[in-house]
Protein backbone atom coordinates (compact mmCIF):
# COMPACT_ATOMS: atom_id res chain seq x y z
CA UNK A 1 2.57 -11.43 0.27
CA UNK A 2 5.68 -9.88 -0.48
CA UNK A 3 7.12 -7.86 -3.46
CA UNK A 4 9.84 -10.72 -3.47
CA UNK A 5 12.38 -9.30 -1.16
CA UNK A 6 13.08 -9.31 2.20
CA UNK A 7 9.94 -9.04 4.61
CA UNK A 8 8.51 -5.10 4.48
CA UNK A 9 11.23 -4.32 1.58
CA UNK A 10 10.56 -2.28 -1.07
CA UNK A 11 9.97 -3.37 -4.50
CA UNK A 12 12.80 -3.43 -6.70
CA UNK A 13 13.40 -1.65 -9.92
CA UNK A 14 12.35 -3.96 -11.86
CA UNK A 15 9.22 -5.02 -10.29
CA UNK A 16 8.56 -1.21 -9.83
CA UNK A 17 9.08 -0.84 -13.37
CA UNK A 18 5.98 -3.53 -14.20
CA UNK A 19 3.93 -1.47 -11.26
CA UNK A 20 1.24 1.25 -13.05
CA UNK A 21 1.53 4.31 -11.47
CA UNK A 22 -1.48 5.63 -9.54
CA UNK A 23 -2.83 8.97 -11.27
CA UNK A 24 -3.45 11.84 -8.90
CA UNK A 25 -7.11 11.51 -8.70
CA UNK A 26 -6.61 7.77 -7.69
CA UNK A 27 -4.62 8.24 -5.18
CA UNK A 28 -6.62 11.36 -3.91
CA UNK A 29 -9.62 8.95 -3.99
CA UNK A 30 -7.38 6.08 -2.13
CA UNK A 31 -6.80 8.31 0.59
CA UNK A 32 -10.37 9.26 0.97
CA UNK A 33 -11.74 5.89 1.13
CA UNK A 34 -8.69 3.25 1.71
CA UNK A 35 -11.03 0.41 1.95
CA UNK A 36 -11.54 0.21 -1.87
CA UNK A 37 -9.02 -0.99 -4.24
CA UNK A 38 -7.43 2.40 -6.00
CA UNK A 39 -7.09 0.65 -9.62
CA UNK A 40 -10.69 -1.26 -9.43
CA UNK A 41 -12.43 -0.07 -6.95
CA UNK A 42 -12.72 -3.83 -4.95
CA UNK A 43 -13.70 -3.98 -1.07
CA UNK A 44 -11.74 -7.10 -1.37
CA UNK A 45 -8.25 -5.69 -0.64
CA UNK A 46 -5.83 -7.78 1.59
CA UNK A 47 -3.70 -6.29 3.78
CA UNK A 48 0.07 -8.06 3.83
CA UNK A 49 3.79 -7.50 5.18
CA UNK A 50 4.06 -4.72 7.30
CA UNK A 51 7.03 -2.84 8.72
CA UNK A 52 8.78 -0.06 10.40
CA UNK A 53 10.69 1.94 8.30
CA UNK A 54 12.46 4.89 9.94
CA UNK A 55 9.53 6.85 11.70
CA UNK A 56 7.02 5.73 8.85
CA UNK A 57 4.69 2.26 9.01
CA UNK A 58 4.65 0.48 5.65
CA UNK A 59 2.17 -1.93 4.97
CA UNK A 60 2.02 -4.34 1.89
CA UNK A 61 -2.06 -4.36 0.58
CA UNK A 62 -3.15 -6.48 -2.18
CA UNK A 63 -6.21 -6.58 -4.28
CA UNK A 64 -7.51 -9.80 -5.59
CA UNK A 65 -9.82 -8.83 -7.77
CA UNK A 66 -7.44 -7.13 -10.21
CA UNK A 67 -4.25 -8.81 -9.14
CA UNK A 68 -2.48 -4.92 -7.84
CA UNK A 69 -0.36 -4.62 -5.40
CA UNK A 70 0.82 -1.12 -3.20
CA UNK A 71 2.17 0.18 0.18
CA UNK A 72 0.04 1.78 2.83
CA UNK A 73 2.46 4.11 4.80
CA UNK A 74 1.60 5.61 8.00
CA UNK A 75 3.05 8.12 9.79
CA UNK A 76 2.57 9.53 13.28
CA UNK A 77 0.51 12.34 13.59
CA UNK A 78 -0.12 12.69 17.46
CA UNK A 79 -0.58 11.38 20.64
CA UNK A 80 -2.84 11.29 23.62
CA UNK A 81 -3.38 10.14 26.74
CA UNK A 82 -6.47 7.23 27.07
């Protein structure tokens, strides 16, 4: 899955023009529970293309229930010793 650049690019402004935006409260509930689609709610999200970019993570995650795409991005928050 890709958003039809190069591996772990970003979508371009036209294919971020045809994205919906998520509304607060999605997102808010996204980031509480990331294992459920944000638009419909599926467990049947796919995760895709991933990538380092600068000192963030960004993943590609698909749902195939409702045909939405988004970017997971992770960012370091500590470290310890195992």
């Amino acid at each position: 899955m890709s958003w039809g650049g190069a591996v772990g690019a970003s979508p371009t402004l036209g294919e971020r023009s045809k994205m919906p935006n998520l509304t607060d409260e999605q997102k808010k509930k996204y980031l509480e529970a990331p294992h459920k689609c944000p638009f419909c709610g599926s467990t049947e999200i796919e995760a895709g293309d991933s990538d380092d970019v600068g000192n963030q993570y960004v993943e590609e995650v698909a749902c195939p229930d409702c045909k939405e795409k988004w970017s997971d991005i992770y960012t370091l928050t500590d470290v310890m010793v195992v």
